[in-house]
PDB file of N, CA and C in Angstrom:
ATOM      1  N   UNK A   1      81.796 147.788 159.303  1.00  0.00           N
ATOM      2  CA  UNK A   1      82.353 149.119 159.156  1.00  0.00           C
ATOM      3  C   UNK A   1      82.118 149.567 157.719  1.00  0.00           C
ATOM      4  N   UNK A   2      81.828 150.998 157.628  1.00  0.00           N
ATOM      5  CA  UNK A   2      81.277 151.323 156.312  1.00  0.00           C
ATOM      6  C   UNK A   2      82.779 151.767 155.727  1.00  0.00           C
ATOM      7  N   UNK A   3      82.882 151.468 153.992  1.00  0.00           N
ATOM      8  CA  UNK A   3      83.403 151.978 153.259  1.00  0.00           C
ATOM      9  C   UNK A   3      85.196 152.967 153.847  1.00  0.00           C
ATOM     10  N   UNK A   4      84.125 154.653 153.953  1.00  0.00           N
ATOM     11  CA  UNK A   4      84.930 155.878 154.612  1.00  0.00           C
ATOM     12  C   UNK A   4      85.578 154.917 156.185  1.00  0.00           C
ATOM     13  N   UNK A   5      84.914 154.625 156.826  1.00  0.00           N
ATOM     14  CA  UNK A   5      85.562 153.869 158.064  1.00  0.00           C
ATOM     15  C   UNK A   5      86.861 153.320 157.596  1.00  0.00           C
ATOM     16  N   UNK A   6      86.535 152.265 157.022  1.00  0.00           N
ATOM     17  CA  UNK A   6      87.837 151.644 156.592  1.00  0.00           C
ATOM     18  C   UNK A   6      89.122 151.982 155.765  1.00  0.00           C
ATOM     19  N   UNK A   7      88.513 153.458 154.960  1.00  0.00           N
ATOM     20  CA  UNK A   7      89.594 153.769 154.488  1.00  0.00           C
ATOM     21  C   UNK A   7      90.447 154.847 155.365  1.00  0.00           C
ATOM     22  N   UNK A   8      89.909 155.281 155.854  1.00  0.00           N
ATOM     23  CA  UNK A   8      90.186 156.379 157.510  1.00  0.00           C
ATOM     24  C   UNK A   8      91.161 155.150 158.277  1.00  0.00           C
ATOM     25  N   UNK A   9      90.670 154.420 158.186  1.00  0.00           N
ATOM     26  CA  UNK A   9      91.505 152.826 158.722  1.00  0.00           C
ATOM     27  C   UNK A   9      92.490 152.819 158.422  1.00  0.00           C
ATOM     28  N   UNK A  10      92.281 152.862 157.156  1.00  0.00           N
ATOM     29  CA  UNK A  10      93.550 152.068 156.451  1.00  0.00           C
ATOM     30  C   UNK A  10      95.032 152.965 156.491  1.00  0.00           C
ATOM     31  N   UNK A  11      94.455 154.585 156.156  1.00  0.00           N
ATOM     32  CA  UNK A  11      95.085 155.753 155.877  1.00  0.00           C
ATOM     33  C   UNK A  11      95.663 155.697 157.232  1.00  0.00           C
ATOM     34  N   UNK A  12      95.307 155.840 158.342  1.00  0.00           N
ATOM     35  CA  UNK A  12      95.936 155.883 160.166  1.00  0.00           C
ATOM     36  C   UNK A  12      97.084 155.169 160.108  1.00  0.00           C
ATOM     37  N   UNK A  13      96.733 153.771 159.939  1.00  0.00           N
ATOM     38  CA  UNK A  13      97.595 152.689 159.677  1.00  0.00           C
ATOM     39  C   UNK A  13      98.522 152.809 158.815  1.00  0.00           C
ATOM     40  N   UNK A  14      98.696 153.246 157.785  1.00  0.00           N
ATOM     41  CA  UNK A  14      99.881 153.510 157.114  1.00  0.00           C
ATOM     42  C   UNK A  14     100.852 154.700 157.558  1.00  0.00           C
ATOM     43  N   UNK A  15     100.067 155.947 158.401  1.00  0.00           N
ATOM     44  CA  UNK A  15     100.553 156.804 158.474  1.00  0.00           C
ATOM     45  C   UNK A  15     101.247 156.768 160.126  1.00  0.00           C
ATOM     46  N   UNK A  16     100.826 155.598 160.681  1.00  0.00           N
ATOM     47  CA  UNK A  16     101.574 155.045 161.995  1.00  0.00           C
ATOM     48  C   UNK A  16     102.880 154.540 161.611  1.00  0.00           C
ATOM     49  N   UNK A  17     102.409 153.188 160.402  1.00  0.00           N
ATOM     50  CA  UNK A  17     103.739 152.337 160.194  1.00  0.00           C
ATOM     51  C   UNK A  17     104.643 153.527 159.222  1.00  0.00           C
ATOM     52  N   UNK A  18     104.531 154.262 158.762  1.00  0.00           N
ATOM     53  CA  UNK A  18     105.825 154.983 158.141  1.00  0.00           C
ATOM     54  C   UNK A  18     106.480 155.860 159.180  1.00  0.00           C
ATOM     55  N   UNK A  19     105.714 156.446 159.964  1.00  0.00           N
ATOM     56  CA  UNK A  19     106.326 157.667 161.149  1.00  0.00           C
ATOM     57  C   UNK A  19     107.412 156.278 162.021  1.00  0.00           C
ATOM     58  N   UNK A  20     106.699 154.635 162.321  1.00  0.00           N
ATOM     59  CA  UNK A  20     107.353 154.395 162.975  1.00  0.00           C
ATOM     60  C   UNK A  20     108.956 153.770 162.342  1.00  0.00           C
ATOM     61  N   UNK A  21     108.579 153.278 161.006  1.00  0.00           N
ATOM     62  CA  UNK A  21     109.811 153.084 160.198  1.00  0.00           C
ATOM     63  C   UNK A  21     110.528 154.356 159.865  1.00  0.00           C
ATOM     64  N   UNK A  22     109.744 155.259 160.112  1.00  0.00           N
ATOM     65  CA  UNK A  22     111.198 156.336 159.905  1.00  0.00           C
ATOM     66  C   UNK A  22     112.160 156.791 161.167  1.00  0.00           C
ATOM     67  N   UNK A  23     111.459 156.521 162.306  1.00  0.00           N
ATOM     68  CA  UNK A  23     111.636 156.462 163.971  1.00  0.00           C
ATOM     69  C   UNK A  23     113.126 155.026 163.791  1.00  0.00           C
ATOM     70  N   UNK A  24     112.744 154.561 163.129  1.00  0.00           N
ATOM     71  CA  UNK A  24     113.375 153.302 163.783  1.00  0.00           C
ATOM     72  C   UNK A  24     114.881 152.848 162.552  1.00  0.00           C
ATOM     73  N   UNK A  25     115.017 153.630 161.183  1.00  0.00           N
ATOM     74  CA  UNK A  25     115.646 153.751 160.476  1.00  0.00           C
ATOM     75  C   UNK A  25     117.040 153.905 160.767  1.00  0.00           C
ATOM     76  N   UNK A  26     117.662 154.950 161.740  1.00  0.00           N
ATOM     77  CA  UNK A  26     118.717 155.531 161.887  1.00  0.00           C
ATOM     78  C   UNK A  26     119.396 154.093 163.167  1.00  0.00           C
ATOM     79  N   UNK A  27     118.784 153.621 163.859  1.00  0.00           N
ATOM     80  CA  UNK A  27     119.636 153.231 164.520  1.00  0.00           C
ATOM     81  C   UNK A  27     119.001 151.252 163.995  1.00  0.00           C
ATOM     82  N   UNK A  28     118.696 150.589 163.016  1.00  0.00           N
ATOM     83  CA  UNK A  28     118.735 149.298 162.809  1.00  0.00           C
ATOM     84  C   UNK A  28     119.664 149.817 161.436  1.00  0.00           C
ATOM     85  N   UNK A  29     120.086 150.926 160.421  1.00  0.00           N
ATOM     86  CA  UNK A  29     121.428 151.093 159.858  1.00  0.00           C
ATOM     87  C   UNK A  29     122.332 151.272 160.880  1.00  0.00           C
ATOM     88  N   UNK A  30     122.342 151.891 161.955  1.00  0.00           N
ATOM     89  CA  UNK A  30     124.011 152.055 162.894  1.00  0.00           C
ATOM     90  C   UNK A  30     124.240 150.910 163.242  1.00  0.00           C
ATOM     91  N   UNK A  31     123.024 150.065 163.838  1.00  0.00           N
ATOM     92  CA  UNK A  31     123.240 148.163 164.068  1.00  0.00           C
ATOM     93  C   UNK A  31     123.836 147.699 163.200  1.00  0.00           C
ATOM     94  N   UNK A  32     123.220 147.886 161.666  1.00  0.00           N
ATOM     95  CA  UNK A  32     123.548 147.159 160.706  1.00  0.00           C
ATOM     96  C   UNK A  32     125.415 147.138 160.758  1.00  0.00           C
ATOM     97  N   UNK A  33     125.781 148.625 160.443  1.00  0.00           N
ATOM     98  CA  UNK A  33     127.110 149.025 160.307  1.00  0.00           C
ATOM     99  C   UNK A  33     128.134 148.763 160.987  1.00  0.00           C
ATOM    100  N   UNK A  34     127.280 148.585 163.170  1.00  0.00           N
ATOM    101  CA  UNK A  34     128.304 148.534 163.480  1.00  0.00           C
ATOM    102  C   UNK A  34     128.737 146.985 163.914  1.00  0.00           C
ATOM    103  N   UNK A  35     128.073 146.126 162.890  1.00  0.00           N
ATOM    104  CA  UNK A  35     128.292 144.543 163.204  1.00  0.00           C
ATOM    105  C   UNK A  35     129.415 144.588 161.775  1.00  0.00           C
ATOM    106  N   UNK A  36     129.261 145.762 161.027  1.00  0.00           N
ATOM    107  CA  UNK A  36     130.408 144.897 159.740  1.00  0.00           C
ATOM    108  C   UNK A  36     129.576 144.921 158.653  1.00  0.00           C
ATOM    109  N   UNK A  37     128.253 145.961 158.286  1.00  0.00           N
ATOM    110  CA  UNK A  37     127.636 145.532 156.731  1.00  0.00           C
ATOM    111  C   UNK A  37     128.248 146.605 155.950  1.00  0.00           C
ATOM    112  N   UNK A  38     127.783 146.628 155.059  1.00  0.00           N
ATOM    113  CA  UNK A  38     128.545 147.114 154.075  1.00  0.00           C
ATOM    114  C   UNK A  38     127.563 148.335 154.283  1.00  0.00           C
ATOM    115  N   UNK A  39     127.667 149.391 153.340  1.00  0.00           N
ATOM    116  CA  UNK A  39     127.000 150.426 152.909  1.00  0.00           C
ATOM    117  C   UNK A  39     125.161 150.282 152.484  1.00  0.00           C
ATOM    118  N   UNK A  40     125.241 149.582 151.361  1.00  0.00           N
ATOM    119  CA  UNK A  40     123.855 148.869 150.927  1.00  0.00           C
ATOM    120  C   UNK A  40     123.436 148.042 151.870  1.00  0.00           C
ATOM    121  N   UNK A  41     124.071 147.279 152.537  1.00  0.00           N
ATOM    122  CA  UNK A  41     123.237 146.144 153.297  1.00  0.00           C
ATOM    123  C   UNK A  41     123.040 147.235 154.786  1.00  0.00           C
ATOM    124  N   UNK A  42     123.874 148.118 154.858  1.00  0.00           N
ATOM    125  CA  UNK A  42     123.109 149.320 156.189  1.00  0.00           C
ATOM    126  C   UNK A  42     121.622 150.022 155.382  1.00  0.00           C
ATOM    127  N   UNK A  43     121.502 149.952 153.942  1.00  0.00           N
ATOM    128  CA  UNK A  43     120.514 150.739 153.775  1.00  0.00           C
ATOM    129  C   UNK A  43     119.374 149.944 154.111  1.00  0.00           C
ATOM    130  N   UNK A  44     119.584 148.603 153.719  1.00  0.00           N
ATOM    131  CA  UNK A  44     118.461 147.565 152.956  1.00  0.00           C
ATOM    132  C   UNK A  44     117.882 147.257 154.641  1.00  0.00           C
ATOM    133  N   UNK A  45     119.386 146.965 155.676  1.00  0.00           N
ATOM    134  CA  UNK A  45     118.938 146.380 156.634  1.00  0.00           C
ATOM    135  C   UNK A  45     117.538 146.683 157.747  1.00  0.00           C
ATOM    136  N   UNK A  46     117.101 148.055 157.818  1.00  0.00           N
ATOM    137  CA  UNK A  46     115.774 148.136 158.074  1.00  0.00           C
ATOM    138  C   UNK A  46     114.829 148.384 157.259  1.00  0.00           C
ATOM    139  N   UNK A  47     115.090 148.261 156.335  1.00  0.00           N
ATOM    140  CA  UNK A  47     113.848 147.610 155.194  1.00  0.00           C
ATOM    141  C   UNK A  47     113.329 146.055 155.059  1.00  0.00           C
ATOM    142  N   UNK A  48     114.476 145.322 155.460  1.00  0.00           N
ATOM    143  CA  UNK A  48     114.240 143.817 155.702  1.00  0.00           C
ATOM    144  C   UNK A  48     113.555 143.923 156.980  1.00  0.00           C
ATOM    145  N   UNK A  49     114.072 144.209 157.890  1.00  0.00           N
ATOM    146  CA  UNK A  49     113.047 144.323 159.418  1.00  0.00           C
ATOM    147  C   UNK A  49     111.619 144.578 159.315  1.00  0.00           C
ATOM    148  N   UNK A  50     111.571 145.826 159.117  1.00  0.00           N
ATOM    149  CA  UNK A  50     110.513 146.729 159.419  1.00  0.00           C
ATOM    150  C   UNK A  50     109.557 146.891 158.404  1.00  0.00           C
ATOM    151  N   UNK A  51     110.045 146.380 156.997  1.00  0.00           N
ATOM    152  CA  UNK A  51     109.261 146.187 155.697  1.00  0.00           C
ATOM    153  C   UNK A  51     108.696 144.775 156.127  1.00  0.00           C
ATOM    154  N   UNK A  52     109.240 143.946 156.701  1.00  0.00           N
ATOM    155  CA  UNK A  52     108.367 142.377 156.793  1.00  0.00           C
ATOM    156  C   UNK A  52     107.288 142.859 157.566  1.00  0.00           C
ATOM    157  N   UNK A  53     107.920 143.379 158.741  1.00  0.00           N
ATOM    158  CA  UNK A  53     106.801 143.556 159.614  1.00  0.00           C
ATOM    159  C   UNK A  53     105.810 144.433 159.169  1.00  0.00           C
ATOM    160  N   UNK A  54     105.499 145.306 158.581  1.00  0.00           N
ATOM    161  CA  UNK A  54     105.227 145.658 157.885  1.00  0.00           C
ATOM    162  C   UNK A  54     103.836 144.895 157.241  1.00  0.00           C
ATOM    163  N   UNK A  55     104.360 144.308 155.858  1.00  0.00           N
ATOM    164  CA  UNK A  55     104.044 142.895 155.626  1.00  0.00           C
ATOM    165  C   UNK A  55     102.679 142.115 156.364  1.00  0.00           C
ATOM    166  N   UNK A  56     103.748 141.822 157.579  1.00  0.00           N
ATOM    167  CA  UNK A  56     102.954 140.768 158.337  1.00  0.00           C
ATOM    168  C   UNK A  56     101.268 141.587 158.992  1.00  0.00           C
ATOM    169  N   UNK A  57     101.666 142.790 159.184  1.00  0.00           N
ATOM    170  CA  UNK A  57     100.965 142.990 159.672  1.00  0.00           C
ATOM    171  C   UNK A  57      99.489 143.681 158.769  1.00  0.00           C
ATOM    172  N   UNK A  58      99.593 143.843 157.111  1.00  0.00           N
ATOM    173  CA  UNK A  58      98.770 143.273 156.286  1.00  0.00           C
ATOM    174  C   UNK A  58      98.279 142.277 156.232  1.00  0.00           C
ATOM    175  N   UNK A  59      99.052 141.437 156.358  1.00  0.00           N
ATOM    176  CA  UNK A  59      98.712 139.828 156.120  1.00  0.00           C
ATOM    177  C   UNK A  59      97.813 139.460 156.654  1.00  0.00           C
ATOM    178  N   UNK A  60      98.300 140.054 158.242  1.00  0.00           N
ATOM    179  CA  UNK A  60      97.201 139.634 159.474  1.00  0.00           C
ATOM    180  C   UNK A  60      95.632 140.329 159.372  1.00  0.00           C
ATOM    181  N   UNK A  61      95.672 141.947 158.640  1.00  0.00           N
ATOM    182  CA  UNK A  61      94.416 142.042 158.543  1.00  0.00           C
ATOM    183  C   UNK A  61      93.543 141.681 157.682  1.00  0.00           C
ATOM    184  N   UNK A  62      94.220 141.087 156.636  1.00  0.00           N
ATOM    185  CA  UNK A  62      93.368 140.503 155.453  1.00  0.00           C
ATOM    186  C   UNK A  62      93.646 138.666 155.063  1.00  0.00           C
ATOM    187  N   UNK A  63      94.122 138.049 156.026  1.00  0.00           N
ATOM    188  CA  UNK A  63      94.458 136.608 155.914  1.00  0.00           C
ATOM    189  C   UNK A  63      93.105 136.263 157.223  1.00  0.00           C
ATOM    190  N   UNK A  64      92.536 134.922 156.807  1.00  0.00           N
ATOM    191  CA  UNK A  64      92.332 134.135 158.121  1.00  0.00           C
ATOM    192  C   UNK A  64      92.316 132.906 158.438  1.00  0.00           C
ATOM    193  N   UNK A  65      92.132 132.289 159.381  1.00  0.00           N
ATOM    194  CA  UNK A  65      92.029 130.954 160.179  1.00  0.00           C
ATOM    195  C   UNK A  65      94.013 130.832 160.580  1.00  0.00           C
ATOM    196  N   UNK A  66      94.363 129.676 159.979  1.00  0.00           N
ATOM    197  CA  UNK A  66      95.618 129.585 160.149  1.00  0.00           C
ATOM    198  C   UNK A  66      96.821 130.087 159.676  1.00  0.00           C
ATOM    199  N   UNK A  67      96.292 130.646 158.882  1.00  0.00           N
ATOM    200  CA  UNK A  67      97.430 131.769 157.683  1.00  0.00           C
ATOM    201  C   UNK A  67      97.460 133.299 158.586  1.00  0.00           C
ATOM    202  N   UNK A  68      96.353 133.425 159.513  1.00  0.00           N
ATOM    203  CA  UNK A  68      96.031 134.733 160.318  1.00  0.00           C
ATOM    204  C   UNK A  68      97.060 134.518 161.319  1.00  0.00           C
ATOM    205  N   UNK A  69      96.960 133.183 162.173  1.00  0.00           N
ATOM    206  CA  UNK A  69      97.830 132.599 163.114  1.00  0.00           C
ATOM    207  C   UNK A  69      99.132 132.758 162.856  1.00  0.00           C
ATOM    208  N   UNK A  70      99.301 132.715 161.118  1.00  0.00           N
ATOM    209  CA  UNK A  70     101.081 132.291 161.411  1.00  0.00           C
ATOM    210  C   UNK A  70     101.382 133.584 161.004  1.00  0.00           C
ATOM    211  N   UNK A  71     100.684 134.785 160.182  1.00  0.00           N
ATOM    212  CA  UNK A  71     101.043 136.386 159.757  1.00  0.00           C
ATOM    213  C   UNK A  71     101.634 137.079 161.406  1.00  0.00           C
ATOM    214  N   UNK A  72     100.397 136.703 162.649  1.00  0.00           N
ATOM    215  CA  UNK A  72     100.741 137.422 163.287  1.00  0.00           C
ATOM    216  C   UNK A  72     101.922 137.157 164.539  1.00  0.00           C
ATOM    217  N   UNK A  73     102.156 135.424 163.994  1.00  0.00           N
ATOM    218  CA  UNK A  73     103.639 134.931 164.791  1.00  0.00           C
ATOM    219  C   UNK A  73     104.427 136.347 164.103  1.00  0.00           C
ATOM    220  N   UNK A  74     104.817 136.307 162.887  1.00  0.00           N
ATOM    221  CA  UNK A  74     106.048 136.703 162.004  1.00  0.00           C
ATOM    222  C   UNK A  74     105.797 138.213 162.312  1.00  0.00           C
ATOM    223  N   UNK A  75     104.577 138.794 162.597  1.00  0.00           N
ATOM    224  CA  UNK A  75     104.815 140.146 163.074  1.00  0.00           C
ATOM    225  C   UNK A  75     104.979 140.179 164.203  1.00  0.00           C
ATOM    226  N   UNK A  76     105.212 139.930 165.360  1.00  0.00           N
ATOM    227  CA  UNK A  76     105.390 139.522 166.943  1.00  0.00           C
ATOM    228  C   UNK A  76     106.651 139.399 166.883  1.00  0.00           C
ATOM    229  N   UNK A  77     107.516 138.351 165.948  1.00  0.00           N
ATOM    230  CA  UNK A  77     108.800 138.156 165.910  1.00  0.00           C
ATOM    231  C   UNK A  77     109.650 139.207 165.304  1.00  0.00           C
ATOM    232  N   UNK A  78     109.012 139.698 164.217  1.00  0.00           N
ATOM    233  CA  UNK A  78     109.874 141.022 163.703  1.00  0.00           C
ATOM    234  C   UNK A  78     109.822 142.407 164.337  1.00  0.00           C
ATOM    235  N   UNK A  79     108.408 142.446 165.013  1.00  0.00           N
ATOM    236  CA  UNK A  79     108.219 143.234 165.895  1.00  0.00           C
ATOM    237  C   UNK A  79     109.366 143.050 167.579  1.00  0.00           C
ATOM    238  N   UNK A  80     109.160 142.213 167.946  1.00  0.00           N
ATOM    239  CA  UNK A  80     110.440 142.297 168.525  1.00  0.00           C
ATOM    240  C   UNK A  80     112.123 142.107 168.191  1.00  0.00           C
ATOM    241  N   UNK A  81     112.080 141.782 167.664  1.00  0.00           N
ATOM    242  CA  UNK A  81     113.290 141.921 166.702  1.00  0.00           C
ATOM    243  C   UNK A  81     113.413 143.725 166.570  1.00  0.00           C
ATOM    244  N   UNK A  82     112.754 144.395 165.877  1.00  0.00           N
ATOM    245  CA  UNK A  82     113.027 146.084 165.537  1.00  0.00           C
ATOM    246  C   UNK A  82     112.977 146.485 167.310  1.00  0.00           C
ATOM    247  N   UNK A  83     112.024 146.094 168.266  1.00  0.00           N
ATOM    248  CA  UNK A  83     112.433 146.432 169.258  1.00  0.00           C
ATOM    249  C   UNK A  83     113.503 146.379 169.974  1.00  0.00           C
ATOM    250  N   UNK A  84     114.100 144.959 170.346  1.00  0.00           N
ATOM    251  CA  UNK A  84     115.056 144.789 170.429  1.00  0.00           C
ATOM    252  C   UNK A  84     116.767 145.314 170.131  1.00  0.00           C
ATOM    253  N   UNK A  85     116.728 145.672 168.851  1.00  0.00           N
ATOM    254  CA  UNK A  85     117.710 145.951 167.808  1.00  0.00           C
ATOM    255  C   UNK A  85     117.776 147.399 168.057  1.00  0.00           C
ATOM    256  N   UNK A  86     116.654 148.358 168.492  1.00  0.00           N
ATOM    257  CA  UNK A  86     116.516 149.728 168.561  1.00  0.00           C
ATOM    258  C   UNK A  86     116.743 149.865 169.916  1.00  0.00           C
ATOM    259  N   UNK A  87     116.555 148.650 171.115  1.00  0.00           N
ATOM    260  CA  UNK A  87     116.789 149.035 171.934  1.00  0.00           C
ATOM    261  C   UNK A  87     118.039 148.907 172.648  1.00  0.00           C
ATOM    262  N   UNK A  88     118.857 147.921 172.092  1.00  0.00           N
ATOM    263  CA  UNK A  88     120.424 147.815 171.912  1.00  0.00           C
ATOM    264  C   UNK A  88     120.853 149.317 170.945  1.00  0.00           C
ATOM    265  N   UNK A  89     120.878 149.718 170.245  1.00  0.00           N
ATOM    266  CA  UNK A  89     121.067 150.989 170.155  1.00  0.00           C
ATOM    267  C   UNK A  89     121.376 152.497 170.645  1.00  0.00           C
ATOM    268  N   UNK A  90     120.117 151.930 171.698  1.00  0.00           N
ATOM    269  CA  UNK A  90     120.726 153.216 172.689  1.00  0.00           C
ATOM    270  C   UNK A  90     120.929 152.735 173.761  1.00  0.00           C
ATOM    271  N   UNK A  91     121.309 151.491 174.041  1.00  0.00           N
ATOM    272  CA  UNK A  91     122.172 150.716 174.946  1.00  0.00           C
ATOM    273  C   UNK A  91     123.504 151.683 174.716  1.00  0.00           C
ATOM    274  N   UNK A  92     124.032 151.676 173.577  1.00  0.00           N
ATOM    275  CA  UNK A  92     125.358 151.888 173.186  1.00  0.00           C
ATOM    276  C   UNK A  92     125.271 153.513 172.667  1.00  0.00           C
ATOM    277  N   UNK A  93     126.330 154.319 173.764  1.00  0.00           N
ATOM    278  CA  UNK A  93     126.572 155.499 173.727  1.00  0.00           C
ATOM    279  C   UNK A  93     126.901 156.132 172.234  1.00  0.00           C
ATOM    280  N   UNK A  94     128.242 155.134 171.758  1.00  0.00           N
ATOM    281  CA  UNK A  94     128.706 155.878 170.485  1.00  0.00           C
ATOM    282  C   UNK A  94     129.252 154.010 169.487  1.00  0.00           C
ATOM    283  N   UNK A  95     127.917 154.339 169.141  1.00  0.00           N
ATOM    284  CA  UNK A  95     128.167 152.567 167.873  1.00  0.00           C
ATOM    285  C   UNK A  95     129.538 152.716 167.447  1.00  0.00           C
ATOM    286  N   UNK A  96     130.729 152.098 166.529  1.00  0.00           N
ATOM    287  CA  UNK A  96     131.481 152.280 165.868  1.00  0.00           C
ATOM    288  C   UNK A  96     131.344 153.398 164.673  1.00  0.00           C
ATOM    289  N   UNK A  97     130.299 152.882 163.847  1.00  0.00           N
ATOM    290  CA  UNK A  97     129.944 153.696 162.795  1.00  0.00           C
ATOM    291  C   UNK A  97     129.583 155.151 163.012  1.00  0.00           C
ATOM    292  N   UNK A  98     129.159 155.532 164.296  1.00  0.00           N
ATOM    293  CA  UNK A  98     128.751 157.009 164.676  1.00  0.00           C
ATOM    294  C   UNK A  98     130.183 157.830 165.154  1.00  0.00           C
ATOM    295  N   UNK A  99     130.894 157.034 165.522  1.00  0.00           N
ATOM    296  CA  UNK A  99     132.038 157.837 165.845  1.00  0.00           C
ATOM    297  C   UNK A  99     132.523 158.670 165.087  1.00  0.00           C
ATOM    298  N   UNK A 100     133.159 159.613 165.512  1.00  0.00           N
ATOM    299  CA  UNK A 100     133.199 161.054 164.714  1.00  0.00           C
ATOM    300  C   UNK A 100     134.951 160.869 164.269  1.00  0.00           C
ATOM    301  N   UNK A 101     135.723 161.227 163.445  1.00  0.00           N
ATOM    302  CA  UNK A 101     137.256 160.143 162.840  1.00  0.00           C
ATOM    303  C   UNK A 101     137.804 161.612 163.234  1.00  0.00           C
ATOM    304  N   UNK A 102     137.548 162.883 163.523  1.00  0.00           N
ATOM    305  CA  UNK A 102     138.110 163.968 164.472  1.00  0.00           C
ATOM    306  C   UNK A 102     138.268 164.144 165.557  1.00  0.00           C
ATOM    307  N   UNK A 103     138.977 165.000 166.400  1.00  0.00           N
ATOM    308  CA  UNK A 103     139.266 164.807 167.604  1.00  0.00           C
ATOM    309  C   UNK A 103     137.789 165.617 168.122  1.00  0.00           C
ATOM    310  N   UNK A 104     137.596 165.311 169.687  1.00  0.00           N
ATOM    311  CA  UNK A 104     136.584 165.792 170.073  1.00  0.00           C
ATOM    312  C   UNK A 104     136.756 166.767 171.126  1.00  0.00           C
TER     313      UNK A 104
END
C-alpha cells in the first residue's frame, strides 16, 4: 500500500475509534457511578476501557508474530468488556446515577 493509502488508513481509523469512544462514554461513566465510583474514577473509567482498547488495537497493527497474538487477545477482551458494559446499560431503564432527585 502506497504512502496516501495508508495515511487515508490511518486517518478512517482514528476517526472510527473516537466517534466510537464518544458513543460509548456516557453509559461505561453511568456503569462506573452506578457500582459506587467516585466522580474522577466515572471520568477515567472509560478511558481505562476504551483507551486500552484502543491501544491494543495499535499494537496489533504495528506488532508481529507473538506480541501480534497477545495485542489482539487484549483487544477482543476489552472489546468485549466495552460491549458488554454498554450493553448492561441499556439493560437498565434508569441506573442510580441517572435518576432525576425531583419528582417526576
Amino acid at each position: 500500500m502506497n504512502r496516501n493509502g495508508r495515511i487515508t488508513l490511518v486517518i478512517g481509523l482514528v476517526a472510527v475509534v473516537l466517534m466510537a469512544f464518544r458513543l460509548s462514554w456516557n453509559a461505561l461513566s453511568d456503569v462506573a457511578r452506578a457500582i459506587g465510583a467516585d466522580p474522577t474514577a466515572a471520568l477515567l473509567y472509560p478511558i481505562v476501557i476504551d483507551g486500552l482498547m484502543a491501544l491494543a488495537l495499535v499494537a496489533t497493527l504495528v506488532l508481529t508474530g507473538p506480541d501480534r497474538k497477545f495485542a489482539l487477545r487484549v483487544l477482543a477482551a476489552y472489546t468485549i468488556a466495552s460491549l458488554l458494559l454498554n450493553y448492561v446499560h441499556g439493560l437498565v431503564p434508569a441506573l442510580p446515577a441517572r435518576r432525576s432527585s425531583g419528582a417526576d
